[in-house]
C-alpha atoms as a PDB file:
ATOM      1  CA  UNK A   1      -6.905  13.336 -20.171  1.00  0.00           C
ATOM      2  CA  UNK A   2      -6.310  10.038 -22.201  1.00  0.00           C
ATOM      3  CA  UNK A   3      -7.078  10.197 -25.780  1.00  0.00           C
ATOM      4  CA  UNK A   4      -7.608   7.531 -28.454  1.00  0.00           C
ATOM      5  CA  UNK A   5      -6.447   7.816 -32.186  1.00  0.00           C
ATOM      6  CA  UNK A   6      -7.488   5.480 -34.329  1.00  0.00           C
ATOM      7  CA  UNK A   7      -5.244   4.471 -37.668  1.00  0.00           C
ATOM      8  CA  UNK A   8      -6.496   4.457 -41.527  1.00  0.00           C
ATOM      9  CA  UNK A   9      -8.385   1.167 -42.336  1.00  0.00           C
ATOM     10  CA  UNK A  10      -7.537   0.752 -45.941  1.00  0.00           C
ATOM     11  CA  UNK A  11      -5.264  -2.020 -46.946  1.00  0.00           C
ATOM     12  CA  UNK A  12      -3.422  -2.948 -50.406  1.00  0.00           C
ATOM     13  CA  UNK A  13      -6.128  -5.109 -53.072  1.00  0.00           C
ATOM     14  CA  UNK A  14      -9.189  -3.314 -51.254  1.00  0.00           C
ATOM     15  CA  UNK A  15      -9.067  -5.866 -48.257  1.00  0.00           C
ATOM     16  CA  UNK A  16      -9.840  -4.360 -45.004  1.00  0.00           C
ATOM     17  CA  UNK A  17      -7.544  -3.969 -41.869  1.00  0.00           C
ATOM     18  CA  UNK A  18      -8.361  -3.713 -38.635  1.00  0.00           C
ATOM     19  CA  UNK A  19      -7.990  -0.463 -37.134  1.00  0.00           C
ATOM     20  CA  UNK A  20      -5.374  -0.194 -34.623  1.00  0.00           C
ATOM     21  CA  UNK A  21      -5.814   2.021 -31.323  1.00  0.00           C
ATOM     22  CA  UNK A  22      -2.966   4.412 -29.768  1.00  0.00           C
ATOM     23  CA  UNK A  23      -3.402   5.620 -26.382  1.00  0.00           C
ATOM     24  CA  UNK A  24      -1.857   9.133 -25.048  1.00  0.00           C
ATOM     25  CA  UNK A  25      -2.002  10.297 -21.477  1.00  0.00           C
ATOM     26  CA  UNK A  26      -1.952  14.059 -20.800  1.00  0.00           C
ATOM     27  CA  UNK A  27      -0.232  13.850 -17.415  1.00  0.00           C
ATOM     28  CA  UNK A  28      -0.766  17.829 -16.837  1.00  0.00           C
ATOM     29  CA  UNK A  29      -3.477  17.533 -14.271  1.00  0.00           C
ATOM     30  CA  UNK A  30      -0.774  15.145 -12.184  1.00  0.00           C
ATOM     31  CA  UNK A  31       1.949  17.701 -12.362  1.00  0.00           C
ATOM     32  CA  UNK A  32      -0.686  20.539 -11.114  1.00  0.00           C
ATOM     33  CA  UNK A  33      -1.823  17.278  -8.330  1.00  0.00           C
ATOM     34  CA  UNK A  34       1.585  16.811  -7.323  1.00  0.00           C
ATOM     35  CA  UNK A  35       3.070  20.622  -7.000  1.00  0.00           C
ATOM     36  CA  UNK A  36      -0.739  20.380  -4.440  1.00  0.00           C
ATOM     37  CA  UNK A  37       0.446  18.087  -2.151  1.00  0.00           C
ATOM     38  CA  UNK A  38       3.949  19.058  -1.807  1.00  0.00           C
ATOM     39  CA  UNK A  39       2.429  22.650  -1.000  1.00  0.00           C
ATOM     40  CA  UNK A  40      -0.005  20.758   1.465  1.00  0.00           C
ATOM     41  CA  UNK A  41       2.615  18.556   3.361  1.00  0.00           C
ATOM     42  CA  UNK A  42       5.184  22.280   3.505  1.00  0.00           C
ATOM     43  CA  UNK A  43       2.188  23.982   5.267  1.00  0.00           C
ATOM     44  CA  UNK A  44       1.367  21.315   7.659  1.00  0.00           C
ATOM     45  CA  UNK A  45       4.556  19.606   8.548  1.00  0.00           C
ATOM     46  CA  UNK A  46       6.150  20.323  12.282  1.00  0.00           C
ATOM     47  CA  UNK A  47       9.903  20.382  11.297  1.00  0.00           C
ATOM     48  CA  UNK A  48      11.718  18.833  14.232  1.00  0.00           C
ATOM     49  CA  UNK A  49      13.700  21.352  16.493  1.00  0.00           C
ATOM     50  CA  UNK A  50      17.417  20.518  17.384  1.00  0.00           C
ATOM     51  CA  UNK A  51      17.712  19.304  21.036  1.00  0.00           C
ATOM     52  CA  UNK A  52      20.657  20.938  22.902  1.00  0.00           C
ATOM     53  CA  UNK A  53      22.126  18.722  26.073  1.00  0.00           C
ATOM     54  CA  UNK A  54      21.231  21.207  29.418  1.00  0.00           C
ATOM     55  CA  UNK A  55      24.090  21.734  30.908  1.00  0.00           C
ATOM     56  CA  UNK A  56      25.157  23.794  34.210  1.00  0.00           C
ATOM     57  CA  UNK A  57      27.237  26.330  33.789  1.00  0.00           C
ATOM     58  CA  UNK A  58      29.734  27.712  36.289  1.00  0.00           C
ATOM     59  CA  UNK A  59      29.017  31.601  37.587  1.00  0.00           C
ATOM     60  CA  UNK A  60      30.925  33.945  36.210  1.00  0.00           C
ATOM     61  CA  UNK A  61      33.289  34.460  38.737  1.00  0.00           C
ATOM     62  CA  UNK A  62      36.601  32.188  38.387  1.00  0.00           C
ATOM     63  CA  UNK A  63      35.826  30.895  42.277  1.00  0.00           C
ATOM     64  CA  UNK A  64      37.354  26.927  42.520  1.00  0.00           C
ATOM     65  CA  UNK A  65      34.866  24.372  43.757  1.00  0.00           C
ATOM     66  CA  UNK A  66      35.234  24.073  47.387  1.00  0.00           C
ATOM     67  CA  UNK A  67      34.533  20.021  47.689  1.00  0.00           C
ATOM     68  CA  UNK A  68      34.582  20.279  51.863  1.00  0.00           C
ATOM     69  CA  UNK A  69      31.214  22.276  51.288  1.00  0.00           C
ATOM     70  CA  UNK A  70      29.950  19.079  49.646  1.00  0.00           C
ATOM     71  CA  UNK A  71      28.611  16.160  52.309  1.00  0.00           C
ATOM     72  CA  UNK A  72      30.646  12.557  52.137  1.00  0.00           C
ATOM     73  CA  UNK A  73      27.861  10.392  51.800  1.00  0.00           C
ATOM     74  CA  UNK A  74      26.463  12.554  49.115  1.00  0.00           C
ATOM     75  CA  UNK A  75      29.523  12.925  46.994  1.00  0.00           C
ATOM     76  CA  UNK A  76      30.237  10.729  43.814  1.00  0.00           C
ATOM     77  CA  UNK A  77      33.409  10.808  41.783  1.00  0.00           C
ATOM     78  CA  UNK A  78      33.629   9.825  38.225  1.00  0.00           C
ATOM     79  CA  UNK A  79      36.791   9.579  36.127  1.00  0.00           C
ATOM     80  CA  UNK A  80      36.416   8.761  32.619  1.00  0.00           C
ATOM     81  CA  UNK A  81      39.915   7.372  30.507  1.00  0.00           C
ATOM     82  CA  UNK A  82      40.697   5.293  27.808  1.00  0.00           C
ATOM     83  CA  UNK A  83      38.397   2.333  26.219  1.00  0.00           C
ATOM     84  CA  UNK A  84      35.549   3.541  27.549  1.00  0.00           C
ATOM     85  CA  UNK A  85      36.405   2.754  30.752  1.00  0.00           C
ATOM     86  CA  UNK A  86      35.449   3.988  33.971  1.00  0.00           C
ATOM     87  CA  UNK A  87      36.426   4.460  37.744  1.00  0.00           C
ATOM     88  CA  UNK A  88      34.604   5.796  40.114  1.00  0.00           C
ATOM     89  CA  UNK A  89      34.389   6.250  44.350  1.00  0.00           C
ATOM     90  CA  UNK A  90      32.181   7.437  46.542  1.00  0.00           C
ATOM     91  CA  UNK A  91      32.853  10.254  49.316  1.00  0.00           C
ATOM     92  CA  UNK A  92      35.611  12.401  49.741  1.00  0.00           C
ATOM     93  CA  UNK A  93      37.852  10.193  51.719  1.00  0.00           C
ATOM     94  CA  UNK A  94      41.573   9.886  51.064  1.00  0.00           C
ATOM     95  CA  UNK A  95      42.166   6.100  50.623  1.00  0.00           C
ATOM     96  CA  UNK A  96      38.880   5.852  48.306  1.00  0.00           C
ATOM     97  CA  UNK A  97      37.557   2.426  47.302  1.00  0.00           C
ATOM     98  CA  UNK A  98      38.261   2.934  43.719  1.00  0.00           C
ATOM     99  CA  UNK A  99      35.859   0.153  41.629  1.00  0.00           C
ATOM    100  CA  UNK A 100      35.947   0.233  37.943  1.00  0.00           C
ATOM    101  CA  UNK A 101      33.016  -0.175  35.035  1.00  0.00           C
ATOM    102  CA  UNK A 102      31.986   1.117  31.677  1.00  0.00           C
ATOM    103  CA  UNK A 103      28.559   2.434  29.963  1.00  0.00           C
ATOM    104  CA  UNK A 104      26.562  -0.189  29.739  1.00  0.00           C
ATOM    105  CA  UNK A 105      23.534   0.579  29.868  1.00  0.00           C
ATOM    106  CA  UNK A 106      22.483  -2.623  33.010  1.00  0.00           C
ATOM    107  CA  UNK A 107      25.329  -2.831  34.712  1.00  0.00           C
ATOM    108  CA  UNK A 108      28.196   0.296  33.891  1.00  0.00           C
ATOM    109  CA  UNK A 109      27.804   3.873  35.381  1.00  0.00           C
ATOM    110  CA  UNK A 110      24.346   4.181  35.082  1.00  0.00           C
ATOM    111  CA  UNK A 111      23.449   1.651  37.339  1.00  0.00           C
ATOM    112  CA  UNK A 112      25.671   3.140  39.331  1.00  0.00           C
ATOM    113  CA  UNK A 113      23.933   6.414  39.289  1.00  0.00           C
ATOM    114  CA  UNK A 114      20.844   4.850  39.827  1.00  0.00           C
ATOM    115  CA  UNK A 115      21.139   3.179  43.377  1.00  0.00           C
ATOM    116  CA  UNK A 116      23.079   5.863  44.162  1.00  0.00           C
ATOM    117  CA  UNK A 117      20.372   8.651  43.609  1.00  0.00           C
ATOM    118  CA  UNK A 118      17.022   6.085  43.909  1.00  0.00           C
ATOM    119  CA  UNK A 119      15.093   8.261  46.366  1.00  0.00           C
ATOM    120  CA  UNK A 120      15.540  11.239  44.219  1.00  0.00           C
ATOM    121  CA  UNK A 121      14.579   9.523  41.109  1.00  0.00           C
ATOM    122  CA  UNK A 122      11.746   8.066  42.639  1.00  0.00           C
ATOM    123  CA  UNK A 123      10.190  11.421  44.045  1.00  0.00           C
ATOM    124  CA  UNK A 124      10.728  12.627  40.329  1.00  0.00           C
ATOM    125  CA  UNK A 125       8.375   9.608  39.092  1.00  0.00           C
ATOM    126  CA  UNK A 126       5.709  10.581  41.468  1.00  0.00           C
ATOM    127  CA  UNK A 127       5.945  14.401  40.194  1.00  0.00           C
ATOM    128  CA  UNK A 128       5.851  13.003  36.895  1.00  0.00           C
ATOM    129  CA  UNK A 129       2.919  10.687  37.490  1.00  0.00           C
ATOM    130  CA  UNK A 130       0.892  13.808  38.745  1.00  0.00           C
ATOM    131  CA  UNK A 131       1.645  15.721  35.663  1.00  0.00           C
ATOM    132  CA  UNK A 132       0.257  12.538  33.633  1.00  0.00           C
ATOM    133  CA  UNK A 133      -3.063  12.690  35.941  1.00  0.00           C
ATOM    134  CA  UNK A 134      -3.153  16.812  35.115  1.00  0.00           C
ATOM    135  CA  UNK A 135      -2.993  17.323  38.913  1.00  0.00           C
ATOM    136  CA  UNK A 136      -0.140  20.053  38.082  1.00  0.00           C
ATOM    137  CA  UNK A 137       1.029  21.893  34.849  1.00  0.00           C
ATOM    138  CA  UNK A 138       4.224  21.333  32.604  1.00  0.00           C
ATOM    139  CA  UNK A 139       5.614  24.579  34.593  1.00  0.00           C
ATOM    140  CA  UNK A 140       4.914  23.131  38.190  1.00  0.00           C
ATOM    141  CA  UNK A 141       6.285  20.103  37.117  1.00  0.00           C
ATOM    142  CA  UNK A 142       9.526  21.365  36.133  1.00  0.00           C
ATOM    143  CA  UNK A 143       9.584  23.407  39.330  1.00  0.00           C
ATOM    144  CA  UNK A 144       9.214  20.555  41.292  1.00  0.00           C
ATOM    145  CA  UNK A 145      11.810  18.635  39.483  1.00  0.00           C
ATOM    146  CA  UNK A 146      14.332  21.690  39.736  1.00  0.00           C
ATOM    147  CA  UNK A 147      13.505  21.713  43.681  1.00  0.00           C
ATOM    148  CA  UNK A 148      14.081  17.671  43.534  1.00  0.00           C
ATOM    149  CA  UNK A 149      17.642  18.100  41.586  1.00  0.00           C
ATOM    150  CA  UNK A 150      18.925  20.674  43.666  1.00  0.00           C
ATOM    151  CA  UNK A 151      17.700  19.916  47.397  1.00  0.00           C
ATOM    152  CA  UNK A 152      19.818  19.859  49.743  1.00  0.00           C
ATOM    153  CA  UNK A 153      20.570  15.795  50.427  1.00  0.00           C
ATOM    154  CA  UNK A 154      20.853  15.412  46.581  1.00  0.00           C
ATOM    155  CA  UNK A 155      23.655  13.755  45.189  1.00  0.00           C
ATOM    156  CA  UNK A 156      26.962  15.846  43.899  1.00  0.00           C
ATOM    157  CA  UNK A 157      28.854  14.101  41.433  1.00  0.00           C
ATOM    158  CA  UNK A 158      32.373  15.361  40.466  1.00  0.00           C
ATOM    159  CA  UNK A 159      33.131  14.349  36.769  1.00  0.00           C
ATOM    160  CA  UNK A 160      37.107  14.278  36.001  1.00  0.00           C
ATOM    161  CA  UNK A 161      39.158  12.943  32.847  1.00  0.00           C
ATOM    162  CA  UNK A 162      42.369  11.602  32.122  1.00  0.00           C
ATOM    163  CA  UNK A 163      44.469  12.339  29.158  1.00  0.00           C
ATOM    164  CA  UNK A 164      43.215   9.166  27.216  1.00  0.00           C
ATOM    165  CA  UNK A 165      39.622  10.066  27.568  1.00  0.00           C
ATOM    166  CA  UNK A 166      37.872  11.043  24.049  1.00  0.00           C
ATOM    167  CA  UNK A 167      35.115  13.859  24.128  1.00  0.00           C
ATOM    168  CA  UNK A 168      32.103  11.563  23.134  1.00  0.00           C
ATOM    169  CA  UNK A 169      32.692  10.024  26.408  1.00  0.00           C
ATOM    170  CA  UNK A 170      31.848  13.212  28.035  1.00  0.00           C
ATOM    171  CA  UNK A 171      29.310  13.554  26.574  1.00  0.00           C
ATOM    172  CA  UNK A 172      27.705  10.124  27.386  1.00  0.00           C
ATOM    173  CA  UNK A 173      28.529  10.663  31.249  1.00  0.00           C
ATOM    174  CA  UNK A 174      26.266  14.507  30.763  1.00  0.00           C
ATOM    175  CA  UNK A 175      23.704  12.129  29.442  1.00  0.00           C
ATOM    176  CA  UNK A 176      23.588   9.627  32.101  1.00  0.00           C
ATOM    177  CA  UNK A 177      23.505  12.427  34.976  1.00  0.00           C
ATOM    178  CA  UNK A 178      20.565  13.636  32.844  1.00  0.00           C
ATOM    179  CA  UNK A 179      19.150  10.472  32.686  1.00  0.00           C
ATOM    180  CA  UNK A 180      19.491   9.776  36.459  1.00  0.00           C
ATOM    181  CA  UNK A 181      18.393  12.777  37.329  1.00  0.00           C
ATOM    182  CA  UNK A 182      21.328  14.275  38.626  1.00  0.00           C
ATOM    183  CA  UNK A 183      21.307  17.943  39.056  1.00  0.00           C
ATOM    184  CA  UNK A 184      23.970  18.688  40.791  1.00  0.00           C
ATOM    185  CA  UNK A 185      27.950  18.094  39.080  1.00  0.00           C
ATOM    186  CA  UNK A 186      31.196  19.973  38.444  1.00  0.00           C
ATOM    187  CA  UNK A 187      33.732  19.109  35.476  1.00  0.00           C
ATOM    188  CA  UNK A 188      37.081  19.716  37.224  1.00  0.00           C
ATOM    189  CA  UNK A 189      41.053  18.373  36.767  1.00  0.00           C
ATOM    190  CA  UNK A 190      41.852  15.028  37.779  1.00  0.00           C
ATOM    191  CA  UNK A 191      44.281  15.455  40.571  1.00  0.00           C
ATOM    192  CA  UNK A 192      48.066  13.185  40.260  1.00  0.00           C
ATOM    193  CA  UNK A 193      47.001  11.034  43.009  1.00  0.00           C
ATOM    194  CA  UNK A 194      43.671  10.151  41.429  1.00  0.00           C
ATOM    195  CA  UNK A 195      45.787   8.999  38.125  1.00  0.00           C
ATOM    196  CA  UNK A 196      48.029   6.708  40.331  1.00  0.00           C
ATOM    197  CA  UNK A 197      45.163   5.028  42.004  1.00  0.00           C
ATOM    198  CA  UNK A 198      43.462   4.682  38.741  1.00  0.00           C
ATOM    199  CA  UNK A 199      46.701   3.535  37.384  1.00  0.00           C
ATOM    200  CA  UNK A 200      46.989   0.709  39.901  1.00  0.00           C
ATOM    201  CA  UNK A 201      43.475  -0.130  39.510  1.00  0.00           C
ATOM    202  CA  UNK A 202      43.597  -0.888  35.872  1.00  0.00           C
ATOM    203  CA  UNK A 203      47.019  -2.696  36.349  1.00  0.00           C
ATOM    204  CA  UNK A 204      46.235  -4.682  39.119  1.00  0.00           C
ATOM    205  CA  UNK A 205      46.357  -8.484  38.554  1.00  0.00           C
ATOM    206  CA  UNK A 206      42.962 -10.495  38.288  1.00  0.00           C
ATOM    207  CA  UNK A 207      42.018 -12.501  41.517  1.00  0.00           C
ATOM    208  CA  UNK A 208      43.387 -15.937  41.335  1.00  0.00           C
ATOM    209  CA  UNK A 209      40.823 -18.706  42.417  1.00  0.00           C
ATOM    210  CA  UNK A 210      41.670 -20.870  45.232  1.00  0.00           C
ATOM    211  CA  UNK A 211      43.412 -24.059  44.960  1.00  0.00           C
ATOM    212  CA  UNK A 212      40.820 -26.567  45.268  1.00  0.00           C
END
């Protein structure tokens, strides 16, 4: 509480002062106010739980992926290396069409992804739009999705790495399958002939325009 104290009055030759005012503030009942709330926002506060990246994990058997198991139209590879850079080629083939890009976020890899795995993403929307109108439950939902990711005609992606490739891009490339919906991929060794066509991709020359 705030108190006033007032001074003496008397002045030298019997004149008469003014009487000057002090204020003090007892800032006790704050300190009991302010252990309150911090007690109040401990008790009521939802701390934020860490989010781990899902990823699948191999059985435990050391058994090699068989890629001829794997359909051709159905079958993406992606080969991460230095700068951020990335090749990639569809099917299984063994004179690929190897085209390059990077992570951006329009037109890299997850664009990519995207056209690539559109009718899988799209029945995912419509599971997820039923879950929004309470038609199904959070656990049908993600039983539905798992069903999605894993049928049969869904995409299998094949994610390899040269030696100039840094971790954090391996972990962006988890995050874009994840993104895109892709539930089916392997990390596996880049084979030698995969480095030389990457090799002469990235040291090709640039197309020359046409005289005019």
């Amino acid at each position: 509480m705030a108190e006033i104290n007032t001074g003496g009055g008397g002045g030298k030759g019997g004149k008469t002062r003014s009487k000057k005012m002090s204020t003090r503030i007892d800032l006790t009942p704050m300190v009991d106010l302010g252990f309150l709330l911090i007690t109040f926002f401990m008790l009521t506060t939802t701390l934020s739980k860490p989010q781990a990246l899902p990823i699948v994990m191999p059985d435990k058997e050391d058994k090699p992926i068989d890629s001829t198991k794997v359909d051709d139209d159905l079958a993406l590879t992606i080969i991460l290396s230095d700068k951020n850079k990335i090749y990639y080629y569809s099917g299984l083939g063994d004179n690929p069409d190897v085209k390059q890009t990077d992570f951006d976020p329009n037109e890299g890899i997850r664009k990519v992804l995207r056209e690539k795995n559109a009718k899988h993403i799209a029945d995912i929307e419509k599971q997820r739009t039923r879950l929004r109108s309470k038609e199904i439950n959070a656990d049908e939902y993600k039983q539905e999705v798992s069903k999605i990711r894993s049928a049969k005609d869904a995409m299998f992606v094949f994610v390899k790495a040269d030696e100039d490739a840094t971790y954090a891009n391996l972990i962006d490339i988890l995050d874009e399958l994840l993104i895109n919906q892709v539930g089916k991929y392997a990390i596996v060794d880049i084979d030698p002939i995969e480095l030389d066509m990457i090799n002469g991709t990235n040291n090709a020359a640039p197309p020359v325009d046409p005289a005019p």
